[in-house]
Every structure is written in structure tokens, then in C-alpha cells.
PDB file of N, CA and C in Angstrom:
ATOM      1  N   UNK A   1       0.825  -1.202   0.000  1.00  0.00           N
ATOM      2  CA  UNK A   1       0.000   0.000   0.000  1.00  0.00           C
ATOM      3  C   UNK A   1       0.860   1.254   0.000  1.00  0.00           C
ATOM      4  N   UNK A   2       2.254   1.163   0.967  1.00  0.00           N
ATOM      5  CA  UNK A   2       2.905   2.059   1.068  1.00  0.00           C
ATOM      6  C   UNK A   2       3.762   2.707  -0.604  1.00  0.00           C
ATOM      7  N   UNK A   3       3.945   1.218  -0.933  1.00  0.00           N
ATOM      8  CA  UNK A   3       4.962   1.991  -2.372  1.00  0.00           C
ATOM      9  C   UNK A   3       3.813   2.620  -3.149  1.00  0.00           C
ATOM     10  N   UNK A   4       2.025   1.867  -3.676  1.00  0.00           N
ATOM     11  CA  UNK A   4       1.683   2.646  -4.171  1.00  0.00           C
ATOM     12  C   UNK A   4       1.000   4.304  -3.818  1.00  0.00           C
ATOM     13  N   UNK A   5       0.969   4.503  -2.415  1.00  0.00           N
ATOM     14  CA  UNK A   5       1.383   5.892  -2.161  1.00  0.00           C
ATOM     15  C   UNK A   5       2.433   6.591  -2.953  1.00  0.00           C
ATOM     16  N   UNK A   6       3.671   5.806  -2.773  1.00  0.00           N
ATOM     17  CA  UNK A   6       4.672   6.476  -3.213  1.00  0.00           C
ATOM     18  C   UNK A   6       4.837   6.696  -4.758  1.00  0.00           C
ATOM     19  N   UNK A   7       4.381   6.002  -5.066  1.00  0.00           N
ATOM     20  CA  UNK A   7       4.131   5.920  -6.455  1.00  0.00           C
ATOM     21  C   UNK A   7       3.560   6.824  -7.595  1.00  0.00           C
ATOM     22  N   UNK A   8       1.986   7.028  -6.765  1.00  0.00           N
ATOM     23  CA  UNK A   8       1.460   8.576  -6.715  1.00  0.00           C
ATOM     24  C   UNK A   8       2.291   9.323  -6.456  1.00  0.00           C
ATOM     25  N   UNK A   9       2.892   9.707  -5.158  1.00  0.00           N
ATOM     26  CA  UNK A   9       3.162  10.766  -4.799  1.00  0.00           C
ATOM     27  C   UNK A   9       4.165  11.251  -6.121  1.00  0.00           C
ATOM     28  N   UNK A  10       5.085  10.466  -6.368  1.00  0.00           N
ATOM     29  CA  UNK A  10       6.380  10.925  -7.209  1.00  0.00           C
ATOM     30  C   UNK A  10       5.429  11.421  -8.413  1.00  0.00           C
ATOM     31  N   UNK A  11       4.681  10.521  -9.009  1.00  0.00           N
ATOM     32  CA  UNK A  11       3.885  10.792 -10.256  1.00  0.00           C
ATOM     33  C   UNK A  11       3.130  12.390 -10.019  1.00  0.00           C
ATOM     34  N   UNK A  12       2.710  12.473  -9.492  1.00  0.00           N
ATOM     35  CA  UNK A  12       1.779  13.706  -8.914  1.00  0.00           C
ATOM     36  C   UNK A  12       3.158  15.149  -9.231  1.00  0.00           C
ATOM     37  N   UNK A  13       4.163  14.509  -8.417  1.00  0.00           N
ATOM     38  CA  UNK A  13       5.314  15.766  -8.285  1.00  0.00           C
ATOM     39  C   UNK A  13       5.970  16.167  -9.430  1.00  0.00           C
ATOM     40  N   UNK A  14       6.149  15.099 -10.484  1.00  0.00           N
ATOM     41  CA  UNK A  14       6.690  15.062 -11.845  1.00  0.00           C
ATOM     42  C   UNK A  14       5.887  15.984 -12.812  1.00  0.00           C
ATOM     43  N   UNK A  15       4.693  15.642 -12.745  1.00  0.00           N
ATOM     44  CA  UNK A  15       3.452  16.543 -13.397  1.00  0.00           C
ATOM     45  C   UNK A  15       3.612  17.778 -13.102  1.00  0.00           C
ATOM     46  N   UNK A  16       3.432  17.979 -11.754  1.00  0.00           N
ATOM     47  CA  UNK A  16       3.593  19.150 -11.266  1.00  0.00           C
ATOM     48  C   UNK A  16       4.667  20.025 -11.708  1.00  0.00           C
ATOM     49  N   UNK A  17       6.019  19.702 -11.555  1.00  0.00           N
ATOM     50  CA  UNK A  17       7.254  20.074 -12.253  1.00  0.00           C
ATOM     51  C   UNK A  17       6.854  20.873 -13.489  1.00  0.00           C
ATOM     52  N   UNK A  18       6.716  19.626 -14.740  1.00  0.00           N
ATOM     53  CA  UNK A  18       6.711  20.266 -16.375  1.00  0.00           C
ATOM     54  C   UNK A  18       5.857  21.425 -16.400  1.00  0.00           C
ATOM     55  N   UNK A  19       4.411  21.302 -15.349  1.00  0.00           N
ATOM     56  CA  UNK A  19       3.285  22.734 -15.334  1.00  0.00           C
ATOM     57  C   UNK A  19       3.781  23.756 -15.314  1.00  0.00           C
ATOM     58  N   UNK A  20       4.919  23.725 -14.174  1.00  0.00           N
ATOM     59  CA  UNK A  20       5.910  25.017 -13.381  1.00  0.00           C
ATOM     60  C   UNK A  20       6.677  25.519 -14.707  1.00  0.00           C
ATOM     61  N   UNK A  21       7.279  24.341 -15.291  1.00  0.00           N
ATOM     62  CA  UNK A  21       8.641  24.419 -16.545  1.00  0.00           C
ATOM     63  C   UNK A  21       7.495  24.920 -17.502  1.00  0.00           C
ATOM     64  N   UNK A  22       6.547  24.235 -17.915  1.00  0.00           N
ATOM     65  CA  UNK A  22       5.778  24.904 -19.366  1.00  0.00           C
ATOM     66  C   UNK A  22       5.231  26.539 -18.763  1.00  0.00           C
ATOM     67  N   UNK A  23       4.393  26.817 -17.964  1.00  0.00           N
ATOM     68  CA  UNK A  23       4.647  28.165 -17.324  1.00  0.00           C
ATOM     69  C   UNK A  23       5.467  28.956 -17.158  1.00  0.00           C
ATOM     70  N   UNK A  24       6.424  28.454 -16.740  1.00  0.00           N
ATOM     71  CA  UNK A  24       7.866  29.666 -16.633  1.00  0.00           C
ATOM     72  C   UNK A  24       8.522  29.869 -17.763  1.00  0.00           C
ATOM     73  N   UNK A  25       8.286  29.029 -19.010  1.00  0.00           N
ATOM     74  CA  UNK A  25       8.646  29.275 -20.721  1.00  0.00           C
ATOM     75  C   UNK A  25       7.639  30.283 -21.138  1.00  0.00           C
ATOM     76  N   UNK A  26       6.625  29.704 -20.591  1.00  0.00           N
ATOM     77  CA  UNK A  26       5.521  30.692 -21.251  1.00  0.00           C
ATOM     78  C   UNK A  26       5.651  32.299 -21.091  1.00  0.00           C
ATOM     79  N   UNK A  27       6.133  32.336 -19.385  1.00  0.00           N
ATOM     80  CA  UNK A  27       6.202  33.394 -19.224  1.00  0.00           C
ATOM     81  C   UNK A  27       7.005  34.158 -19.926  1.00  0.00           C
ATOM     82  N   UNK A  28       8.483  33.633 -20.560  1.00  0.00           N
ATOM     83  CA  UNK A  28       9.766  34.041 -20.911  1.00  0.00           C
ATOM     84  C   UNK A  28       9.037  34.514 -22.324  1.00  0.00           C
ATOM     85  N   UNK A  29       8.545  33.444 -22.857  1.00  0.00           N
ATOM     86  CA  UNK A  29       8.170  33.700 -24.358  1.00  0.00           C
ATOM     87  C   UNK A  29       7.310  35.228 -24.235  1.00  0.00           C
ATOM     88  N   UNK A  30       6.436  35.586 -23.660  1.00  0.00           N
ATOM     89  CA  UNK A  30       5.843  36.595 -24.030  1.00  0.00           C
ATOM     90  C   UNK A  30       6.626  37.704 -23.452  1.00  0.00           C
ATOM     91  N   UNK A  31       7.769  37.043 -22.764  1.00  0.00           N
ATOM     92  CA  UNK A  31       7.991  39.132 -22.366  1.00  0.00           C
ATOM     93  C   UNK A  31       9.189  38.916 -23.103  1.00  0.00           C
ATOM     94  N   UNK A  32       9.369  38.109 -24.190  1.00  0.00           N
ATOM     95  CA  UNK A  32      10.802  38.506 -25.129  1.00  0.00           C
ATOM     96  C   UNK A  32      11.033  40.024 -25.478  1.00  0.00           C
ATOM     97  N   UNK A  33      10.067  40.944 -25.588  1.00  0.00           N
ATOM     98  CA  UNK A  33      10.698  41.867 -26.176  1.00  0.00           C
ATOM     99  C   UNK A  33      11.281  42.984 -24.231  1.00  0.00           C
ATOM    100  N   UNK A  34      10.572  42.527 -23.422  1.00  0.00           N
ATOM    101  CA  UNK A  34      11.389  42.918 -22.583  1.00  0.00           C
ATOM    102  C   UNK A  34      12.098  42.739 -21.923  1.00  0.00           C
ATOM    103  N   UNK A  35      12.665  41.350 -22.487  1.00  0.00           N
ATOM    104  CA  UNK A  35      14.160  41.110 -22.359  1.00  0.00           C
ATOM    105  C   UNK A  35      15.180  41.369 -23.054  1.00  0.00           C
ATOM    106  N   UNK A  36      14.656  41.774 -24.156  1.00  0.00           N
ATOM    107  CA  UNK A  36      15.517  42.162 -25.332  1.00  0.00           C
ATOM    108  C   UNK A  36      15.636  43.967 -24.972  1.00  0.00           C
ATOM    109  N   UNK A  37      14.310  44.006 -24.468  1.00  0.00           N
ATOM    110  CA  UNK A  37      15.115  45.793 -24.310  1.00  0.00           C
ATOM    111  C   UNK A  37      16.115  45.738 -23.310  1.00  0.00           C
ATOM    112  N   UNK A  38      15.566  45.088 -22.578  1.00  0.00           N
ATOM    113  CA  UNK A  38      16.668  45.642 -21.300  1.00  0.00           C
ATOM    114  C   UNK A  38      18.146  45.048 -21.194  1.00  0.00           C
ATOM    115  N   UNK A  39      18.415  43.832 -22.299  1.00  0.00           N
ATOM    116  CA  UNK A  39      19.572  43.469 -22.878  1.00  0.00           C
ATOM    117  C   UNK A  39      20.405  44.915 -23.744  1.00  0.00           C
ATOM    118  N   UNK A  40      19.316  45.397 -24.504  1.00  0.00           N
ATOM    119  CA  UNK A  40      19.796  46.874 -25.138  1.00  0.00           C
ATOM    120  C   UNK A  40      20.381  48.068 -24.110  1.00  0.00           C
ATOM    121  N   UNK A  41      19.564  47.661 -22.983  1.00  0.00           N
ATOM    122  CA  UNK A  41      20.195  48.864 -22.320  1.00  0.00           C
ATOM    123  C   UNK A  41      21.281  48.824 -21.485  1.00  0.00           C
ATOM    124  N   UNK A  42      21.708  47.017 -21.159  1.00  0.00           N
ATOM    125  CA  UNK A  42      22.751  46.806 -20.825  1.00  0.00           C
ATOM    126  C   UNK A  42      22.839  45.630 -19.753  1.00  0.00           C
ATOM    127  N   UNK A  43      21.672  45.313 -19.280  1.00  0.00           N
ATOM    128  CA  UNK A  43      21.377  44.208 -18.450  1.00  0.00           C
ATOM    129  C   UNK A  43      22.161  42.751 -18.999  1.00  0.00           C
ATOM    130  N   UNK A  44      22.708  42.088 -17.604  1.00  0.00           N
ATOM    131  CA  UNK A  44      23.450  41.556 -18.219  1.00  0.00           C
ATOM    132  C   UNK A  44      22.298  40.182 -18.219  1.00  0.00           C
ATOM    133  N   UNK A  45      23.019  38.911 -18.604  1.00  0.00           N
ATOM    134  CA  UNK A  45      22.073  37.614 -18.755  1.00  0.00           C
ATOM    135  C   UNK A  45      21.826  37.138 -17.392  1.00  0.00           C
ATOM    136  N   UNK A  46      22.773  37.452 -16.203  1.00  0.00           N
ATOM    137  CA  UNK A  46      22.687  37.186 -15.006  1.00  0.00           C
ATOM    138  C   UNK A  46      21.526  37.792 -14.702  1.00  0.00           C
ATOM    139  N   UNK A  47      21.542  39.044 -14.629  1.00  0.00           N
ATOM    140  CA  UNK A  47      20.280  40.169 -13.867  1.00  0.00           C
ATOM    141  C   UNK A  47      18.914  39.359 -14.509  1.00  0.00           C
ATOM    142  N   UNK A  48      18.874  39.552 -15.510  1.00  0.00           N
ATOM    143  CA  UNK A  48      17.875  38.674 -15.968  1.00  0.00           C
ATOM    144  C   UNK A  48      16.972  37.221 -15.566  1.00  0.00           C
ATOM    145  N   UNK A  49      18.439  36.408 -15.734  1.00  0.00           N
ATOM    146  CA  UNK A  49      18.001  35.334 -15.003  1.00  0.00           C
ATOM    147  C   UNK A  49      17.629  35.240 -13.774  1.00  0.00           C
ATOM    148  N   UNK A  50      17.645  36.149 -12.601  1.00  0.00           N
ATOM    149  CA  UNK A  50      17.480  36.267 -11.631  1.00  0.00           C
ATOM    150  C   UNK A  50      16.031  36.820 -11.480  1.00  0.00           C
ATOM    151  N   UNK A  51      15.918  37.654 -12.233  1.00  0.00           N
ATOM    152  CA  UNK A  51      14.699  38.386 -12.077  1.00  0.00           C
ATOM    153  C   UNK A  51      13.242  37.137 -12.481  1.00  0.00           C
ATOM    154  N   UNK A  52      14.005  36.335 -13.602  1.00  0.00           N
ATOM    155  CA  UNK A  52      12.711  34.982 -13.546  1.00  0.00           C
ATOM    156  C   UNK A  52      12.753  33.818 -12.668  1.00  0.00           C
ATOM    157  N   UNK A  53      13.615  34.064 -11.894  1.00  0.00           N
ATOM    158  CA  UNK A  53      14.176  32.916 -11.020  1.00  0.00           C
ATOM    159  C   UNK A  53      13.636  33.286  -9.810  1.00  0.00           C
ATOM    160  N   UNK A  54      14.021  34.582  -9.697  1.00  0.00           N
ATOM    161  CA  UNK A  54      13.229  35.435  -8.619  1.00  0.00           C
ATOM    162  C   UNK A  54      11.530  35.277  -8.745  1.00  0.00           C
ATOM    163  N   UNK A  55      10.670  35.320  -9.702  1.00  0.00           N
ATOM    164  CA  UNK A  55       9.708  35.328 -10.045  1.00  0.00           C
ATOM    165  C   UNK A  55       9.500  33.904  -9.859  1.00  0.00           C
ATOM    166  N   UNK A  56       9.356  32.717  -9.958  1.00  0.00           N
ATOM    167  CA  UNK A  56       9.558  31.339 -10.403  1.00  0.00           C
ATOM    168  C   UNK A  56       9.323  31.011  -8.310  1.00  0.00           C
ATOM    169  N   UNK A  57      10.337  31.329  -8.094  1.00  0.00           N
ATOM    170  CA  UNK A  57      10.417  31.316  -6.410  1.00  0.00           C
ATOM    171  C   UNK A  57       9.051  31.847  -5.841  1.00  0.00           C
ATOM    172  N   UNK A  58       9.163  33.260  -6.012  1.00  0.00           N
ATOM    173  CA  UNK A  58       7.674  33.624  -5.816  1.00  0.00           C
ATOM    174  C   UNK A  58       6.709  33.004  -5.913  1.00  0.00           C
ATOM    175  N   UNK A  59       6.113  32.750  -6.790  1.00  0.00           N
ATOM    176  CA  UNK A  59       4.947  31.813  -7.241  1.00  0.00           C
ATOM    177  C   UNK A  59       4.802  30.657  -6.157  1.00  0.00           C
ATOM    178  N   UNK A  60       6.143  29.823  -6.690  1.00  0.00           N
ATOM    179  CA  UNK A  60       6.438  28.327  -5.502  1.00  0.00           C
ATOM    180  C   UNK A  60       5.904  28.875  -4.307  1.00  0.00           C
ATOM    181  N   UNK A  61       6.724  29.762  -3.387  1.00  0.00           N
ATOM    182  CA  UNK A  61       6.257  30.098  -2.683  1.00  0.00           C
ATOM    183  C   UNK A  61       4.861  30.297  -2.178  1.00  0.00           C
ATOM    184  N   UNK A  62       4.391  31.457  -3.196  1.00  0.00           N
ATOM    185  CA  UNK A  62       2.659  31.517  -2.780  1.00  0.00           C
ATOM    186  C   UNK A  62       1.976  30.353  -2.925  1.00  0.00           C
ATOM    187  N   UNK A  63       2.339  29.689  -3.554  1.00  0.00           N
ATOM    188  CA  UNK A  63       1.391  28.404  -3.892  1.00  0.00           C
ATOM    189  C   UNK A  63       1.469  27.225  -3.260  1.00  0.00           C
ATOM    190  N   UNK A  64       3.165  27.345  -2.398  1.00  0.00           N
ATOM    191  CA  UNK A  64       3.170  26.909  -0.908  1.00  0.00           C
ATOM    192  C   UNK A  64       2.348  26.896   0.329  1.00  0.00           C
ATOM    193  N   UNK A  65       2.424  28.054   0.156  1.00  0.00           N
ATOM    194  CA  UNK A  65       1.275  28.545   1.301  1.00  0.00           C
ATOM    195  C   UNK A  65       0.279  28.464   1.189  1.00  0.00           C
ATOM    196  N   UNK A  66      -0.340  28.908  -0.170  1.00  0.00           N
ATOM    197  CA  UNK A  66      -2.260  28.467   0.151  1.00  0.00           C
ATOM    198  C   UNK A  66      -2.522  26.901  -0.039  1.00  0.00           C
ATOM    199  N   UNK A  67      -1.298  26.133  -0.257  1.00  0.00           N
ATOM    200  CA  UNK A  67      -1.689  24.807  -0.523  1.00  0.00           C
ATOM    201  C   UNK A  67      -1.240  24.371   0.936  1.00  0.00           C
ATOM    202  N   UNK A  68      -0.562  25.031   1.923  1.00  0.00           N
ATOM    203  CA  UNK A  68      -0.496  25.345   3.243  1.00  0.00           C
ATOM    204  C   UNK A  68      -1.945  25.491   4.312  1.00  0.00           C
ATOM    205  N   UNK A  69      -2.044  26.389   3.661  1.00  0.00           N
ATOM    206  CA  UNK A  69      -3.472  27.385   4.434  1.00  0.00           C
ATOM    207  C   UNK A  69      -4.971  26.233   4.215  1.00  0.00           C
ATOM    208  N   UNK A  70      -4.629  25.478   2.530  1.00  0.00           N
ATOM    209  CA  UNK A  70      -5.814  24.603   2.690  1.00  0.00           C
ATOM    210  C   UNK A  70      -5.620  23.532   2.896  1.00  0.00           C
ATOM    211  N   UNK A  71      -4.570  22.903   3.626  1.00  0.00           N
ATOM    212  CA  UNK A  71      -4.434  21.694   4.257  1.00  0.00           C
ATOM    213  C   UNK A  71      -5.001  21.850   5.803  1.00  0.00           C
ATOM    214  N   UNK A  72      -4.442  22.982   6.137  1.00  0.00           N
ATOM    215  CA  UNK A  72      -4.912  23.183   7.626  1.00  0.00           C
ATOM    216  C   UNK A  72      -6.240  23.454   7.915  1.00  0.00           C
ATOM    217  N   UNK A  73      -7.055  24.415   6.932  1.00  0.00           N
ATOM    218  CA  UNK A  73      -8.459  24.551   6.752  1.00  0.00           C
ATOM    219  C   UNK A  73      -9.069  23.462   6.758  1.00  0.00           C
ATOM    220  N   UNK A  74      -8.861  22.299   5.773  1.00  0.00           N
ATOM    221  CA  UNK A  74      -9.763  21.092   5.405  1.00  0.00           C
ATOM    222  C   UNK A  74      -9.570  20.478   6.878  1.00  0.00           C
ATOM    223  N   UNK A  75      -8.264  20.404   7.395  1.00  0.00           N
ATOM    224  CA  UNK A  75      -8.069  19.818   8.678  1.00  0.00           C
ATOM    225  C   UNK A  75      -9.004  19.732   9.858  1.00  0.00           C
ATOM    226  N   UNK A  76      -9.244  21.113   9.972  1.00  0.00           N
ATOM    227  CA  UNK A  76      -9.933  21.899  10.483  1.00  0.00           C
ATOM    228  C   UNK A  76     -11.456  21.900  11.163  1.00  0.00           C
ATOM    229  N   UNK A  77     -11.826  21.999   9.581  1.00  0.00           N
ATOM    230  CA  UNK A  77     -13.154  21.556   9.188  1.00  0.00           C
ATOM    231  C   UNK A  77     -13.603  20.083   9.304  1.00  0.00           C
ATOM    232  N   UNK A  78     -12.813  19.236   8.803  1.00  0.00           N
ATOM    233  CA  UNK A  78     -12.962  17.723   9.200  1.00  0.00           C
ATOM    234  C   UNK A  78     -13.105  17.106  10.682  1.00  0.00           C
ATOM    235  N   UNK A  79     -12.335  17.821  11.601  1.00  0.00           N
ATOM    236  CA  UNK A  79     -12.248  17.436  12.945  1.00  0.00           C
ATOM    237  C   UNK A  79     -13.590  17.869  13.545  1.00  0.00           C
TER     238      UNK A  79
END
């Protein structure tokens, strides 16, 4: 019973992953041209990368937490 928990679980996390990866392309793809300006103005590939990496974190983050906030809610409510 235990491995097919585990089994799910990994499967579940893998999915989850490519959503994050096809999202965070997506995001890149549409703000090409404001990466390209701010490459013009001198930004280097580092600053950049940081700033979607920075963004990327964010998200994780928030989506930490309300997937946080509704574990403890359902908890909650169930008891």
C-alpha cells in the first residue's frame, strides 16, 4: 500500500514540475521583447536570469502557502 502511495506521490510531483517548466517558458516567451530591451540597455544575462528565477520562487512560494493554508483549513473543518 505504502509503495503505491509512493508511487502517486512521485507521479503527482513530476506533473507538477513540467506545469511550473511549461509556465515559466511561457512566461519568458511573451515578455521577449522585454528582455531584449533591457539586454539593449545593458542588463546583463545574469540580472535577468534572476529576475525569472526570482519570479519562479515567488509563485512556488505563494502556492506553498495556500496549498499550506488549505491543508490546515480542510483539517480543520474535518475534525
Amino acid at each position: 500500500m505504502q509503495a503505491l502511495v509512493l508511487l502517486v506521490t512521485v507521479i503527482v510531483l513530476l506533473l507538477t514540475m513540467i506545469c511550473v517548466a511549461t509556465t515559466m517558458m511561457a512566461v519568458v516567451t511573451e515578455r521577449r521583447k522585454e528582455v531584449g530591451l533591457r539586454k539593449a540597455l545593458g542588463a546583463s544575462n545574469r540580472s535577468i536570469i534572476f529576475e525569472f528565477m526570482g519570479e519562479g520562487l515567488l509563485l512556488g512560494a505563494m502556492a506553498a502557502c495556500s496549498v499550506l493554508f488549505a491543508a490546515l483549513f480542510s483539517r480543520r473543518r474535518s475534525a
